[in-house]
Protein backbone atom coordinates (compact mmCIF):
# COMPACT_ATOMS: atom_id res chain seq x y z
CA UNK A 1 87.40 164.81 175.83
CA UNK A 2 90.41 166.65 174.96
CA UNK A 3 90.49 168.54 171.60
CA UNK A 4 92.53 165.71 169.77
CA UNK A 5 89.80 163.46 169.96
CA UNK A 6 87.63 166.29 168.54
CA UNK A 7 89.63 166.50 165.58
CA UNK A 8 90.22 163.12 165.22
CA UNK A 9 86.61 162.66 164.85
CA UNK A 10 86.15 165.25 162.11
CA UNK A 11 88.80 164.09 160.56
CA UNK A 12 87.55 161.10 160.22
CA UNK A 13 84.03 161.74 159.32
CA UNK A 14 85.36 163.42 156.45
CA UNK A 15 87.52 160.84 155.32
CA UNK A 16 84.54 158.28 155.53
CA UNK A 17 82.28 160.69 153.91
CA UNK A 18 84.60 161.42 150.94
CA UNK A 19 85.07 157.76 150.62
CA UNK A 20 81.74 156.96 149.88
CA UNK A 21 81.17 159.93 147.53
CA UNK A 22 83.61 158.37 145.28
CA UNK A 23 82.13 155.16 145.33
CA UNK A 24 79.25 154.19 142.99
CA UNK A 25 76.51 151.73 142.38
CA UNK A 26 76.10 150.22 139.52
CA UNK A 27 72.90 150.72 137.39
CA UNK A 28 71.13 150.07 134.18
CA UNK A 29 70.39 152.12 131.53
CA UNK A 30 67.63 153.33 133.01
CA UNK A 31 69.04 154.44 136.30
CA UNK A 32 67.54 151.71 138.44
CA UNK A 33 69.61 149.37 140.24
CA UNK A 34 69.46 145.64 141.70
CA UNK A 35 69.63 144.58 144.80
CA UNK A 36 72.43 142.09 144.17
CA UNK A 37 74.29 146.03 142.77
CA UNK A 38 72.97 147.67 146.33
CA UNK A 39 74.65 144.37 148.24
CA UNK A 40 77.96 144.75 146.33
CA UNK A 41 78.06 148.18 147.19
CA UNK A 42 77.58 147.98 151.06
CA UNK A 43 80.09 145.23 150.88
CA UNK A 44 82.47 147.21 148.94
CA UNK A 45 82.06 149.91 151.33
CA UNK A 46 82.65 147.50 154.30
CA UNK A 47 86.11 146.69 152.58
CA UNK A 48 87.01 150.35 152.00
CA UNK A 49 86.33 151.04 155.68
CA UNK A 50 88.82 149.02 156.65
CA UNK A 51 91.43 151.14 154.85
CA UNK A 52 90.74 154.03 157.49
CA UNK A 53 92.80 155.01 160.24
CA UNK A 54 91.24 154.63 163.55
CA UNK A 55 92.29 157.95 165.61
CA UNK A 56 90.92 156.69 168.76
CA UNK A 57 92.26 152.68 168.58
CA UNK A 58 95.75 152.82 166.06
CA UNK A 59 96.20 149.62 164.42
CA UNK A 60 92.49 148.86 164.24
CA UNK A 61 90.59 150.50 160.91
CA UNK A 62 86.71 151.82 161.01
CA UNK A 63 85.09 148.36 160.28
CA UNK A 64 84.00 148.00 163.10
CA UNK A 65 81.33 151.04 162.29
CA UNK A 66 80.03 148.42 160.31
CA UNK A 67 79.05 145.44 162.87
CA UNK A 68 75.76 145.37 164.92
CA UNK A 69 75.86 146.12 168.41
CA UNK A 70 78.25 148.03 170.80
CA UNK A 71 81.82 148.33 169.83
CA UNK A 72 84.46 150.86 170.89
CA UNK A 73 83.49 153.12 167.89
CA UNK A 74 80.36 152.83 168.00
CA UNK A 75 79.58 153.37 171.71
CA UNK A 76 81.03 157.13 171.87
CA UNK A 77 78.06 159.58 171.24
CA UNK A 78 79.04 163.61 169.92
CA UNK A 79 77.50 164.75 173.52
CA UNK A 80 79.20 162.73 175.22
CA UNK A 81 81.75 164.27 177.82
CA UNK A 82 84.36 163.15 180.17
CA UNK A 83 85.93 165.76 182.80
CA UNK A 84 87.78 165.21 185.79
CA UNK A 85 83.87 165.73 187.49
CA UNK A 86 82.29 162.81 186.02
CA UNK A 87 84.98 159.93 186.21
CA UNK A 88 85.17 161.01 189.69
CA UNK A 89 81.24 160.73 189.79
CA UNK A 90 81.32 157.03 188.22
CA UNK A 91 84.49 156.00 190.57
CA UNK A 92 81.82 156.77 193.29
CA UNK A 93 79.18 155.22 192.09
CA UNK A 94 80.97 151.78 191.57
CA UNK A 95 82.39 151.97 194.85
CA UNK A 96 78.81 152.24 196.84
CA UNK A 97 77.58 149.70 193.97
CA UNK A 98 80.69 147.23 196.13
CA UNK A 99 80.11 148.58 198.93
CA UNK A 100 76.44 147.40 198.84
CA UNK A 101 77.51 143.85 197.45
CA UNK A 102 80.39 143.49 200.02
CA UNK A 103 79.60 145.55 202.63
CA UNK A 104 82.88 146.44 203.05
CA UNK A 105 83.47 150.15 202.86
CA UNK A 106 86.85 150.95 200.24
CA UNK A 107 88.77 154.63 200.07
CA UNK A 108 88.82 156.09 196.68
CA UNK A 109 92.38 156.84 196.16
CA UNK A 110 93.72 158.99 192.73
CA UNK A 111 97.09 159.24 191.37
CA UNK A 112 97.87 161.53 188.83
């Protein structure tokens, strides 16, 4: 990954974080809170995440950190990556994958 994306990410990690440090849940006198408080909360913080700027997808906010399963945001791992090396590596690997269901033998050709 190029260092933009690095940055991107810290940047917004720390926007995120500070975001919910400000927040707070709402308890009684005694310092306990409800569950209906804890719901509120994770919905208000839901909300809020969609006021983020999404470095890696503009026009799309960080709600999607939010949703079960695979998304583009939540896919990307911090040990993941990409050099010239690997996409080269996965190019071949899809072509003998087609290869194998074709049998018909393709040239990898790059254009940079």
């Amino acid at each position: 990954m190029s260092e933009a994306n690095y940055i991107a990410r810290v940047n917004a990690k720390a926007n995120i974080l500070t975001l919910a440090a400000n927040m707070a849940i709402q308890c009684d006198a005694n310092g306990n809170y409800a569950h209906n408080a804890a719901i509120r909360f994770k919905n208000l913080f839901i909300l809020q995440l969609g006021t983020c700027y999404n470095d890696t997808q503009p026009g799309e906010s960080m709600r999607k950190l939010a949703d079960d399963g695979n998304n583009s945001l939540t896919v990307v791992k911090s040990t993941d990556c990409v050099t010239a090396e690997t996409v080269l590596l996965k190019a071949k690997k899809a072509a003998a994958a087609h290869k194998r269901q074709t049998n018909l033998e393709e040239k990898l050709s790059f254009e940079t």
